[in-house]
C-alpha atoms as a PDB file:
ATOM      1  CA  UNK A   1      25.456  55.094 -24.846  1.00  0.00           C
ATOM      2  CA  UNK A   2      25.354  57.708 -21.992  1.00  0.00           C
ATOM      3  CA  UNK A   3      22.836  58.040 -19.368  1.00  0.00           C
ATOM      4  CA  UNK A   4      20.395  60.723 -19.516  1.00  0.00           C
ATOM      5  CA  UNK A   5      19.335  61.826 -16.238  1.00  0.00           C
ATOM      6  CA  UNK A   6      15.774  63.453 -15.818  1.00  0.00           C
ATOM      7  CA  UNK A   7      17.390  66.669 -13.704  1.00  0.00           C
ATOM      8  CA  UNK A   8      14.394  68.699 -15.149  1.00  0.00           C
ATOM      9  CA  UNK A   9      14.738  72.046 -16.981  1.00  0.00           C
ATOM     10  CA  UNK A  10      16.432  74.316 -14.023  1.00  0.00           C
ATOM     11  CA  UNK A  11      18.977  71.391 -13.649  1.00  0.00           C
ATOM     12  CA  UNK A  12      19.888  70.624 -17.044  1.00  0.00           C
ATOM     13  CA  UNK A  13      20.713  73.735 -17.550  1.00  0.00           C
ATOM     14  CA  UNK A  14      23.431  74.128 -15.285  1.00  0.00           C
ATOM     15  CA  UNK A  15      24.801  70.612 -15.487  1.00  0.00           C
ATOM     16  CA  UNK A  16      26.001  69.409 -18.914  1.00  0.00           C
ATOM     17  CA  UNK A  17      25.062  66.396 -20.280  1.00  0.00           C
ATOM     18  CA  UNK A  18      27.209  63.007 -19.662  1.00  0.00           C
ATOM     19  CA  UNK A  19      30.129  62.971 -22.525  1.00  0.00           C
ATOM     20  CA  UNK A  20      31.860  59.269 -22.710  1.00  0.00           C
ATOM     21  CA  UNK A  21      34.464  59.225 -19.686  1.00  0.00           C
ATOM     22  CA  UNK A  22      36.885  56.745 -21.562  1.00  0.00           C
ATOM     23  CA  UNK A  23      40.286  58.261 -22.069  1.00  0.00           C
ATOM     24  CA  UNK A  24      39.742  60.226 -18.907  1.00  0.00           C
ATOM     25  CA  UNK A  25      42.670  59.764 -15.919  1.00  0.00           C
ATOM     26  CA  UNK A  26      40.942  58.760 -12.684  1.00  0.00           C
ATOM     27  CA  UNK A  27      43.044  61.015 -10.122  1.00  0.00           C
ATOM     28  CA  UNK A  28      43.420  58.418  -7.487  1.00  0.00           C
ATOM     29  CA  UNK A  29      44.335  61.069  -4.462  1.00  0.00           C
ATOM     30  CA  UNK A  30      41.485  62.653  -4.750  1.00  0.00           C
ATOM     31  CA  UNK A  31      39.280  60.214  -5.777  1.00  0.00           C
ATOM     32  CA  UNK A  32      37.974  62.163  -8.697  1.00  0.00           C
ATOM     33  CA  UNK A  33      37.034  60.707 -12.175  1.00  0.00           C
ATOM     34  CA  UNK A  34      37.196  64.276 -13.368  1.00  0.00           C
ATOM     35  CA  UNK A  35      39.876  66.836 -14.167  1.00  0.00           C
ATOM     36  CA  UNK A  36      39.705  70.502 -14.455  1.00  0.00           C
ATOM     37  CA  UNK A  37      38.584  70.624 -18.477  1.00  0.00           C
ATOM     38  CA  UNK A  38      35.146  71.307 -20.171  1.00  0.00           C
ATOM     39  CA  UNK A  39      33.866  73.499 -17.390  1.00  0.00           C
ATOM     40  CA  UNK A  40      34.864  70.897 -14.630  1.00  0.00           C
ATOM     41  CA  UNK A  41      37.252  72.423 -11.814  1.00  0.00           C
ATOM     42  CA  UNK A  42      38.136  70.564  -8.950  1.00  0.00           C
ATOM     43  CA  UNK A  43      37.846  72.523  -5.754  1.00  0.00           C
ATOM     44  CA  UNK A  44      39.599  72.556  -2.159  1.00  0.00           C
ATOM     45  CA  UNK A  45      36.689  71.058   0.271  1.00  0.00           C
ATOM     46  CA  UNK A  46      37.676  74.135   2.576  1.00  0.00           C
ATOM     47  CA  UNK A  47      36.514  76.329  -0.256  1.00  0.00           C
ATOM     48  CA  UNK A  48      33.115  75.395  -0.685  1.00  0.00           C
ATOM     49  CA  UNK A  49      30.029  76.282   1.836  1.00  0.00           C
ATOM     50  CA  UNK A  50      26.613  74.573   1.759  1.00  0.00           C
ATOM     51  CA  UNK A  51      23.425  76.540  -0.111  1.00  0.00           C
ATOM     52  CA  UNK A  52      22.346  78.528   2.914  1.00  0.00           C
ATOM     53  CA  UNK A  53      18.862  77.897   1.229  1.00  0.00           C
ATOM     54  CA  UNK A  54      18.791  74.477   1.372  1.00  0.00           C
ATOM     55  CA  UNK A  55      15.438  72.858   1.984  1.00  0.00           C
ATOM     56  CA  UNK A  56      16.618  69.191   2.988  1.00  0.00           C
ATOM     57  CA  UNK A  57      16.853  69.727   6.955  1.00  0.00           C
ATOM     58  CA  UNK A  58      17.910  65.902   7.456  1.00  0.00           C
ATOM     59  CA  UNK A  59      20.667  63.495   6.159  1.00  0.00           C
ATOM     60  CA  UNK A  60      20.216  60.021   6.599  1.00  0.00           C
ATOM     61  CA  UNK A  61      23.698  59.097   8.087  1.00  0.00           C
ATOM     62  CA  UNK A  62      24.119  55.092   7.174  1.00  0.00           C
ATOM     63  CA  UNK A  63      23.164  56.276   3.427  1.00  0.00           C
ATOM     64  CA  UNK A  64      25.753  58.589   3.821  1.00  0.00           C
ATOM     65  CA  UNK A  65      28.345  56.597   4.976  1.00  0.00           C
ATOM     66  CA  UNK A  66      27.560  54.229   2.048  1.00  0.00           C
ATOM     67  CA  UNK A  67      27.892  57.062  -0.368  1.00  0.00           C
ATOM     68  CA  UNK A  68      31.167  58.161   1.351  1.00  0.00           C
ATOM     69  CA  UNK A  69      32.431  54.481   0.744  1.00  0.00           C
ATOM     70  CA  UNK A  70      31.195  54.143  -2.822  1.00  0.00           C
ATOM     71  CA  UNK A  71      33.112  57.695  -3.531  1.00  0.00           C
ATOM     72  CA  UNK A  72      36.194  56.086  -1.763  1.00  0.00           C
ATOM     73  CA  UNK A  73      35.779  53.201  -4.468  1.00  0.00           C
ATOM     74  CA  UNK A  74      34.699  55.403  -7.656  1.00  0.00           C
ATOM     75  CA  UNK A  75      35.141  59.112  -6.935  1.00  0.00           C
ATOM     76  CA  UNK A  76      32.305  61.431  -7.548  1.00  0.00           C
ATOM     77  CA  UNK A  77      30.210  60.677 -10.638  1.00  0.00           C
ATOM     78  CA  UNK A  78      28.305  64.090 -10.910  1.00  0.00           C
ATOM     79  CA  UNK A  79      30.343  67.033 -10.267  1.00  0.00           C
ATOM     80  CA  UNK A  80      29.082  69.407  -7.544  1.00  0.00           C
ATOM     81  CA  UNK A  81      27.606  72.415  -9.026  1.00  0.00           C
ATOM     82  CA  UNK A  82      28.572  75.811  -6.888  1.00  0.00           C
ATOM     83  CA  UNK A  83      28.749  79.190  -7.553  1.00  0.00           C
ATOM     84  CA  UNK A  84      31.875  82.208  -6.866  1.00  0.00           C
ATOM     85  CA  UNK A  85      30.752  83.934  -3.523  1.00  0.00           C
ATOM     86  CA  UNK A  86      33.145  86.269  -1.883  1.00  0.00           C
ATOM     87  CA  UNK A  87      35.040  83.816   0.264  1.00  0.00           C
ATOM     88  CA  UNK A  88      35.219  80.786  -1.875  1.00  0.00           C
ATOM     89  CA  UNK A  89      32.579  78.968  -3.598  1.00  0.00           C
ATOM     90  CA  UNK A  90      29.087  78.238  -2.008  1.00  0.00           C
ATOM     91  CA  UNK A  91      27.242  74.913  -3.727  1.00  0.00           C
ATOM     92  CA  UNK A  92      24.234  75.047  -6.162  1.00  0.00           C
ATOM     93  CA  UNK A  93      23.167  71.289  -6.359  1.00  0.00           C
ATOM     94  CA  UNK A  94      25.027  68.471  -4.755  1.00  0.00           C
ATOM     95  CA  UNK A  95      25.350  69.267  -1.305  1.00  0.00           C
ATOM     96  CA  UNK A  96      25.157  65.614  -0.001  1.00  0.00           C
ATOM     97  CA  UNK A  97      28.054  64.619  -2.229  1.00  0.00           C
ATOM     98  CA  UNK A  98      29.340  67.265  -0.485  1.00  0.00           C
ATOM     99  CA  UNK A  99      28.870  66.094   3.176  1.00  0.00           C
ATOM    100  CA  UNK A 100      29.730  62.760   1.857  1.00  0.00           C
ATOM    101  CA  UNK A 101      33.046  63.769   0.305  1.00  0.00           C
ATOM    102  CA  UNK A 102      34.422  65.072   3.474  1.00  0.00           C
ATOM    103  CA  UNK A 103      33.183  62.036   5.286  1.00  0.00           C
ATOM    104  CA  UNK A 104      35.551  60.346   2.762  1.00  0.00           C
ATOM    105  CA  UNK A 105      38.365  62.215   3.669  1.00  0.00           C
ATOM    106  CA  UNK A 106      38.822  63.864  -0.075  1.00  0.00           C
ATOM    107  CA  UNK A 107      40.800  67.200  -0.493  1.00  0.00           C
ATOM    108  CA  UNK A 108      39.424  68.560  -3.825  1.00  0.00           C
ATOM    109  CA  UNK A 109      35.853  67.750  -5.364  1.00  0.00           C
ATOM    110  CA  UNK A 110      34.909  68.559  -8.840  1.00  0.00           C
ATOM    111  CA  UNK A 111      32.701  71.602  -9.518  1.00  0.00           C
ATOM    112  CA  UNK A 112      30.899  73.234 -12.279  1.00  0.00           C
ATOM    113  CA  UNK A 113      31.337  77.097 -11.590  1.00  0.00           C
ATOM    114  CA  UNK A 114      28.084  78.762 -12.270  1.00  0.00           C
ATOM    115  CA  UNK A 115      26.170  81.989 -11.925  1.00  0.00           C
ATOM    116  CA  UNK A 116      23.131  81.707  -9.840  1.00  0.00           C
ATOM    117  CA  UNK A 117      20.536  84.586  -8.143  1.00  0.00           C
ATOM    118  CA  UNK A 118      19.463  83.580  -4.449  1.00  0.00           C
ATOM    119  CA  UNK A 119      16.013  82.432  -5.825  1.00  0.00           C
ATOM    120  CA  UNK A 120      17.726  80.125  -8.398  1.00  0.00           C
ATOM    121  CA  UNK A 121      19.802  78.709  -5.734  1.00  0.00           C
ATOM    122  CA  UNK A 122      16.566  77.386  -3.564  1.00  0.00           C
ATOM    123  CA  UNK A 123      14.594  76.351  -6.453  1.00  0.00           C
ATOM    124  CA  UNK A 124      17.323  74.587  -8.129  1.00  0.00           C
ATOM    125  CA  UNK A 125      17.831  72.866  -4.745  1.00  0.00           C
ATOM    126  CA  UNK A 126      14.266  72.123  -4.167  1.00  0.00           C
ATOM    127  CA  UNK A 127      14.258  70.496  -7.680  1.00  0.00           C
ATOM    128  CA  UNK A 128      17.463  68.244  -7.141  1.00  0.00           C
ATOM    129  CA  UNK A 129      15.913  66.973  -3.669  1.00  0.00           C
ATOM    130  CA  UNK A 130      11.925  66.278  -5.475  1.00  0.00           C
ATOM    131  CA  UNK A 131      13.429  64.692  -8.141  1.00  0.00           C
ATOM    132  CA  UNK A 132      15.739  62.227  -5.902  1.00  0.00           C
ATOM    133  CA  UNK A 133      12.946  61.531  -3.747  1.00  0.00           C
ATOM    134  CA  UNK A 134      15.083  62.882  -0.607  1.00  0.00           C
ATOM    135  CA  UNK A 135      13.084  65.919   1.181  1.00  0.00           C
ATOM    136  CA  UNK A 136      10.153  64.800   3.372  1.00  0.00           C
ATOM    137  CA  UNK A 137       7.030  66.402   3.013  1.00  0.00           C
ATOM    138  CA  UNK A 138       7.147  68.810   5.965  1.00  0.00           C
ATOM    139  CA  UNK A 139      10.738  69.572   4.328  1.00  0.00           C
ATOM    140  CA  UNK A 140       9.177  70.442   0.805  1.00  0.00           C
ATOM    141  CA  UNK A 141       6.384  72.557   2.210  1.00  0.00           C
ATOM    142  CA  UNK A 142       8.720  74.847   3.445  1.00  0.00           C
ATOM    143  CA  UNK A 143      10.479  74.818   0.608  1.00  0.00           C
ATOM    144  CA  UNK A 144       7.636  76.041  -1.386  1.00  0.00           C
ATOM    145  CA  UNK A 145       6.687  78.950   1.204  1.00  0.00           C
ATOM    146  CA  UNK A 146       9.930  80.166   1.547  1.00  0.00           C
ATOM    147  CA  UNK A 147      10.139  80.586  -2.316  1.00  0.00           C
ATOM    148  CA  UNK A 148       6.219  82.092  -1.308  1.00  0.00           C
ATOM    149  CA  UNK A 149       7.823  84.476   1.050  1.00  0.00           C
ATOM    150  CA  UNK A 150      11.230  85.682   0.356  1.00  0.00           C
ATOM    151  CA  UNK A 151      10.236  85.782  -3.184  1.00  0.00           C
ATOM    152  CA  UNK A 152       6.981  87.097  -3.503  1.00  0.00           C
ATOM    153  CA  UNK A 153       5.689  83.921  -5.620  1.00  0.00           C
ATOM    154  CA  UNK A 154       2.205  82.908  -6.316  1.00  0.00           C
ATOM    155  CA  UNK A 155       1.437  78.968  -6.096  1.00  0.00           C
ATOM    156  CA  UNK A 156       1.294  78.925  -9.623  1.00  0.00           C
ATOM    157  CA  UNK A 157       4.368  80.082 -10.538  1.00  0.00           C
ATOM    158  CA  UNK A 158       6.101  77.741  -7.755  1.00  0.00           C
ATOM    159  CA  UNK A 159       4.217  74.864  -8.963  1.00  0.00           C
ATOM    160  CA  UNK A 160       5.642  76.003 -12.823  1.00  0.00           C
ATOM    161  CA  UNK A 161       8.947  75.824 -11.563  1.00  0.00           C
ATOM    162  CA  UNK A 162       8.903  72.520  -9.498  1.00  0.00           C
ATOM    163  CA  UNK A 163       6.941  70.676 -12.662  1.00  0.00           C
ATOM    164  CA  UNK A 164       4.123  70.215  -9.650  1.00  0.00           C
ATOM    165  CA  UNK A 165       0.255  71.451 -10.126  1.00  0.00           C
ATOM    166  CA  UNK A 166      -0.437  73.959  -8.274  1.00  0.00           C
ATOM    167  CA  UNK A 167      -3.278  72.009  -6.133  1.00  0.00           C
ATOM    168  CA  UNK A 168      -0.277  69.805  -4.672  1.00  0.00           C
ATOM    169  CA  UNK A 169       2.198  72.897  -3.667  1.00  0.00           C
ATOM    170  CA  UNK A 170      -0.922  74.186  -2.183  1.00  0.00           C
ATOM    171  CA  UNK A 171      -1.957  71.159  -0.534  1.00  0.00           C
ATOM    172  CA  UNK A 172       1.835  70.762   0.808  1.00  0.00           C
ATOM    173  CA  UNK A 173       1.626  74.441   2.441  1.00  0.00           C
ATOM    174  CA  UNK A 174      -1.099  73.634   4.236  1.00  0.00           C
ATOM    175  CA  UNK A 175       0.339  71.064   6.178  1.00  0.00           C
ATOM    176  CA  UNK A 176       1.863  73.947   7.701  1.00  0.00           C
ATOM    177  CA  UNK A 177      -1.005  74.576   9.660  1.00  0.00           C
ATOM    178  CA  UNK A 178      -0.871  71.920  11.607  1.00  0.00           C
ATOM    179  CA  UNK A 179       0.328  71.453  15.543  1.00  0.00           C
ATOM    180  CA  UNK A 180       3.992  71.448  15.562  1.00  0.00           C
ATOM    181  CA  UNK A 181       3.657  67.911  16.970  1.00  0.00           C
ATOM    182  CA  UNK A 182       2.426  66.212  14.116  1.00  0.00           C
ATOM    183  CA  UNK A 183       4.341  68.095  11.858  1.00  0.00           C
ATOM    184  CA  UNK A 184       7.145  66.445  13.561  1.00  0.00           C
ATOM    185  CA  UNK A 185       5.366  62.768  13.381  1.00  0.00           C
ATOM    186  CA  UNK A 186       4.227  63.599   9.781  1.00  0.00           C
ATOM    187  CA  UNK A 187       8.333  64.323   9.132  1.00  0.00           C
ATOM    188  CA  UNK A 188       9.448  61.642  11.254  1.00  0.00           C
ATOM    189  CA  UNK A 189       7.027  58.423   9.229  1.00  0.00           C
ATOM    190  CA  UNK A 190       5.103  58.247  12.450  1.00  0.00           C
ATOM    191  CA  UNK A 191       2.139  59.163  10.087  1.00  0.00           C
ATOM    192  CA  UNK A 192       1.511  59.347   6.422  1.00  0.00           C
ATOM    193  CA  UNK A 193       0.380  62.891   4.309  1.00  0.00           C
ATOM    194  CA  UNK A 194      -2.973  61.213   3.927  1.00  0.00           C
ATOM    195  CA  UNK A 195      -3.220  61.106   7.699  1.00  0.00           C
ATOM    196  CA  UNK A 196      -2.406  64.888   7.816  1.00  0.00           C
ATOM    197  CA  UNK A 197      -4.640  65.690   5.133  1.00  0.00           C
ATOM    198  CA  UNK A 198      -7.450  64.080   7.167  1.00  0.00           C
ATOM    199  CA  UNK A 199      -6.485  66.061  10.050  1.00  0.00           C
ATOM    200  CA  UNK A 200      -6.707  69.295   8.429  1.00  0.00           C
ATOM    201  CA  UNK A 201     -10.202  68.891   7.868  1.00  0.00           C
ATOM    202  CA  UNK A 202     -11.129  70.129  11.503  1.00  0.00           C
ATOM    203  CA  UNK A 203     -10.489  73.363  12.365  1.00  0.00           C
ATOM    204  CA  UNK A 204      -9.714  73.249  16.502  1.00  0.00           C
ATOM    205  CA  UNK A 205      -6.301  72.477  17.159  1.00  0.00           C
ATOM    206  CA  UNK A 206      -7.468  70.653  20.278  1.00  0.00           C
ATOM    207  CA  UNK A 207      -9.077  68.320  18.468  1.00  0.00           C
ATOM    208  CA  UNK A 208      -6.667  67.840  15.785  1.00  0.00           C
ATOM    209  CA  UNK A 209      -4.136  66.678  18.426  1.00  0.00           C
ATOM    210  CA  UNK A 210      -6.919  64.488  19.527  1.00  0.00           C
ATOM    211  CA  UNK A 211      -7.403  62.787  16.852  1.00  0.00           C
ATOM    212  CA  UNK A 212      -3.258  62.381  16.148  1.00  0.00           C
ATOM    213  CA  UNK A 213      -3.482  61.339  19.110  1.00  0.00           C
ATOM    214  CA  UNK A 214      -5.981  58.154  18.433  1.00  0.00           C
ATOM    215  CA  UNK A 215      -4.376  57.527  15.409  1.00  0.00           C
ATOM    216  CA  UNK A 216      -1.396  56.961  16.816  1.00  0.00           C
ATOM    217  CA  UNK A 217      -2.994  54.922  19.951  1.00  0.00           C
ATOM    218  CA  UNK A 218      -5.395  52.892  17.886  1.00  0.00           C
ATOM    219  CA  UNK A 219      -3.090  52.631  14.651  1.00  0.00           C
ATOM    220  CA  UNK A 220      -5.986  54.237  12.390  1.00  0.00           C
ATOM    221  CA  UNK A 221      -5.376  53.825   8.920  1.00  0.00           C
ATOM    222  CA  UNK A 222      -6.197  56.908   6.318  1.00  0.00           C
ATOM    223  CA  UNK A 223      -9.695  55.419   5.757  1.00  0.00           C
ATOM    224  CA  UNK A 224     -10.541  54.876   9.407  1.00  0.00           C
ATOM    225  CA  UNK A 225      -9.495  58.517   9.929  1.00  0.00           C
ATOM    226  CA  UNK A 226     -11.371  59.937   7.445  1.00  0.00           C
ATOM    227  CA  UNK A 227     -14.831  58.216   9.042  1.00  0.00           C
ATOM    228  CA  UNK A 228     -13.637  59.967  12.272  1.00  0.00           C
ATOM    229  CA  UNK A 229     -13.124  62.814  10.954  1.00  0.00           C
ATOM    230  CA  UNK A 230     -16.257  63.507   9.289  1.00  0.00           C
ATOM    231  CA  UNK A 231     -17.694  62.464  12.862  1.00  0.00           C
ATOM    232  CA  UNK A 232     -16.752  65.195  14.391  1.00  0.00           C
ATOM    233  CA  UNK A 233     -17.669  67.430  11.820  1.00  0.00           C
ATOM    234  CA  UNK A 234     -21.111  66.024  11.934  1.00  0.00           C
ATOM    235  CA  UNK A 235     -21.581  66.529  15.615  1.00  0.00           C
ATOM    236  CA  UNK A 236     -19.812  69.771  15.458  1.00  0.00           C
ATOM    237  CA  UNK A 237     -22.572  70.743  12.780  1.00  0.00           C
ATOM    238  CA  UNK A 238     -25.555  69.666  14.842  1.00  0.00           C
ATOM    239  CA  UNK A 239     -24.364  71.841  17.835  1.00  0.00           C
ATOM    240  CA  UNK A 240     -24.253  74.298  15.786  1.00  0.00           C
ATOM    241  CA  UNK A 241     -28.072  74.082  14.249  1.00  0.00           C
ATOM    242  CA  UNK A 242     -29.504  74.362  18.231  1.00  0.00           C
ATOM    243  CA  UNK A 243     -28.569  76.671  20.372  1.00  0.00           C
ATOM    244  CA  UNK A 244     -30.510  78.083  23.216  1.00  0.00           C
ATOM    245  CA  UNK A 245     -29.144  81.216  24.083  1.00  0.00           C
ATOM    246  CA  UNK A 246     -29.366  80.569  27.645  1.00  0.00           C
ATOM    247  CA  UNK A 247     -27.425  77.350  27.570  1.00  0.00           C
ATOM    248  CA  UNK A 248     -24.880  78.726  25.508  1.00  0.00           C
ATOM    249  CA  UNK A 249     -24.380  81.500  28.241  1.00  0.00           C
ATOM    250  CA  UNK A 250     -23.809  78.346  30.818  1.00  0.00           C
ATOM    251  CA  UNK A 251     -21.536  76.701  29.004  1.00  0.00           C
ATOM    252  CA  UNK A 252     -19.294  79.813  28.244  1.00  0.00           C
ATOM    253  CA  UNK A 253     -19.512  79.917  31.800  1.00  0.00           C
ATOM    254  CA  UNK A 254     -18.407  76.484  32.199  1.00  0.00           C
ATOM    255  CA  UNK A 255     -15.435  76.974  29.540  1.00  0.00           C
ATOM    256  CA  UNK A 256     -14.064  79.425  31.066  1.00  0.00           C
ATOM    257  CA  UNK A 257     -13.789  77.784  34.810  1.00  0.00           C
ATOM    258  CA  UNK A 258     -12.777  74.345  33.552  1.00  0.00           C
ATOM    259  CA  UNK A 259     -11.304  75.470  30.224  1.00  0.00           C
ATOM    260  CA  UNK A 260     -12.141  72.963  27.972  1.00  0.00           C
ATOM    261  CA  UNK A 261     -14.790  72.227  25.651  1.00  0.00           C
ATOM    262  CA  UNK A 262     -18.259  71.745  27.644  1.00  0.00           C
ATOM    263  CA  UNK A 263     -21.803  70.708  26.602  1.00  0.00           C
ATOM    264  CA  UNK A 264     -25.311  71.193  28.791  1.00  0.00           C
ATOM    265  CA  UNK A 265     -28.508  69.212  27.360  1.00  0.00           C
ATOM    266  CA  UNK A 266     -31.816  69.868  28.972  1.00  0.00           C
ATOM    267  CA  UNK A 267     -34.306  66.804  29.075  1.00  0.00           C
ATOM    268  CA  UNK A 268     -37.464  68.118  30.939  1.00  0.00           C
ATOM    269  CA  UNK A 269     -36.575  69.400  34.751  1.00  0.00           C
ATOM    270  CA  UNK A 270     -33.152  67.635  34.278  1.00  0.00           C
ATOM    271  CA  UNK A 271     -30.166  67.182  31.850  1.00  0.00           C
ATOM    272  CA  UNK A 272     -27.006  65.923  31.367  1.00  0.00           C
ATOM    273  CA  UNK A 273     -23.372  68.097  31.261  1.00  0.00           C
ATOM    274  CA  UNK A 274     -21.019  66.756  28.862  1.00  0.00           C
ATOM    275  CA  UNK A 275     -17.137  67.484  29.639  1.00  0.00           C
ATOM    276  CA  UNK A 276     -14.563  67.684  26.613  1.00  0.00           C
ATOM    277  CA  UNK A 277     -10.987  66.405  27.503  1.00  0.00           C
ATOM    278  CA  UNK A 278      -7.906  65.150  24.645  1.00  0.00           C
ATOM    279  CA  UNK A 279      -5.520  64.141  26.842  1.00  0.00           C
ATOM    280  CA  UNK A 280      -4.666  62.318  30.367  1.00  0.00           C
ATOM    281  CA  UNK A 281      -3.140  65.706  31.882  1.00  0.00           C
ATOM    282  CA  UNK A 282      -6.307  67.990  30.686  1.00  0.00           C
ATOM    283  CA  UNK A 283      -8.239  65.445  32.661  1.00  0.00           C
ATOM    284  CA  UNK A 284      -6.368  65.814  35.394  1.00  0.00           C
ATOM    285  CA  UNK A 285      -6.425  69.724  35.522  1.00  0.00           C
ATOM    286  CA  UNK A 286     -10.223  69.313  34.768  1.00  0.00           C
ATOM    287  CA  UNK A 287     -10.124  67.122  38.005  1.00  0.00           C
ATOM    288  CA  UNK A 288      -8.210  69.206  39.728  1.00  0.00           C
ATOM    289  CA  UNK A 289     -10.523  72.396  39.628  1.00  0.00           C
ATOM    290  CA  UNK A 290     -13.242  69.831  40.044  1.00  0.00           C
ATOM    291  CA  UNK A 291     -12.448  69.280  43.454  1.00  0.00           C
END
């Protein structure tokens, strides 16, 4: 009985369903359980260029190397799917059976030829990658707000096309916002989405990288940095509800000399100045026009 493959609507249209294989010759140079019938053409590696629009930034090598050597064993499964471009053929869907083909060492790789606009390219390749799990999340929010930008598409319509609600491409974009540097940890596993989601809920990004910053130091978990962050909202909200005009003009004052976040309380003839700092080297440029 053949396999059916949940490639979604966008895919299954452009790749035909699994047919029984018996009967078929396995071309043993190539490494290719497919020949050039029903649609299937097999294609000079030199020929074909990657999707220029493809959202997956990052290819695991060691799972590459293992596809490379099960392709070496079995040929390619799933034919690439490309379409005609000028100078050869530039791919659709399949672009790390691709890379892993010419990791293999194979001459030809079997292709479906099909039609495709530049906005069916990206989304078709956004699709393949969600569905096999293999785009990280910084990865897929790009994804959607390219098809955002170079598109002109709403949420909605990005969220029809990915089988996604349109809450969780929206939630994905705005990861966007965030300091370059935890993008990068959010990419890289050094934190999870829930983290990030946390972090988005304060507005400086001083103190966002602050609290990264503790997560990272402490090992918060998602819980732990929700409690902080709804901390610092708090306090954030009760500076807000008092302010003395002539205080405020201080600590302006204050900002601006020791650039940083600064806070004056007044407690009869006296008081107390309070000194923001998020990191060892702002303490020690704080210091330094201290003294």
């Amino acid at each position: 009985m053949a396999q059916n493959y949940g490639l979604g609507r966008g895919l299954s249209s452009l790749i035909p369903k699994k047919t029984d294989l018996r009967g078929t010759s396995v071309n043993t140079e190539n490494g290719s359980l497919y020949k050039a019938t029903n649609g299937v053409e097999e294609i000079e590696l030199i020929k074909i260029s990657p999707n220029p629009h493809q959202p997956r930034m990052h290819f695991d090598e060691e799972r590459l190397k293992e596809l490379a050597d099960s392709i070496k064993t079995h040929g390619i499964i799933q034919p690439i799917v490309a379409t005609k471009v000028a100078n050869g053929y530039e791919i659709i869907v399949g672009e790390r059976r691709f890379q892993a083909a010419k990791l293999a060492g194979l001459k030809t790789v079997p292709v479906i030829v099909r039609d495709a606009t530049e906005q069916q390219k990206l989304e078709l390749a956004i699709i393949e990658n969600i569905q096999r799990h293999d785009l990280n999340v910084i990865e897929e929010a790009k994804a959607y707000q390219e098809l955002a930008a170079e598109f002109d598409l709403s949420q909605e319509a990005i969220a029809q096309k990915v089988g996604k609600s349109r809450s969780a491409v929206a939630n994905k974009i705005r990861l966007l916002n965030l300091p370059v540097e935890i993008q990068r940890a959010l990419s890289q596993g050094q934190i999870t989405e829930g983290h990030a989601k946390a972090i988005l809920a304060i507005e400086q990004p001083e103190k966002q990288r602050a609290l990264y910053e503790l997560i990272l130091k402490n090992s918060l978990t998602v819980r732990q940095t929700e409690d902080k962050t709804k901390e610092i909202s708090v306090r954030t909200h009760k500076r807000v509800l008092h302010i003395d005009p002539e205080i405020k003009e201080l600590e302006n004052k204050l900002v601006g000399i020791l650039g940083t976040k600064v806070k004056i309380t007044k407690s009869g003839g006296g008081g107390r100045i309070i000194i923001e700092y998020y990191s060892d080297e702002e303490l020690n440029n704080i210091l330094s026009k201290i003294s």
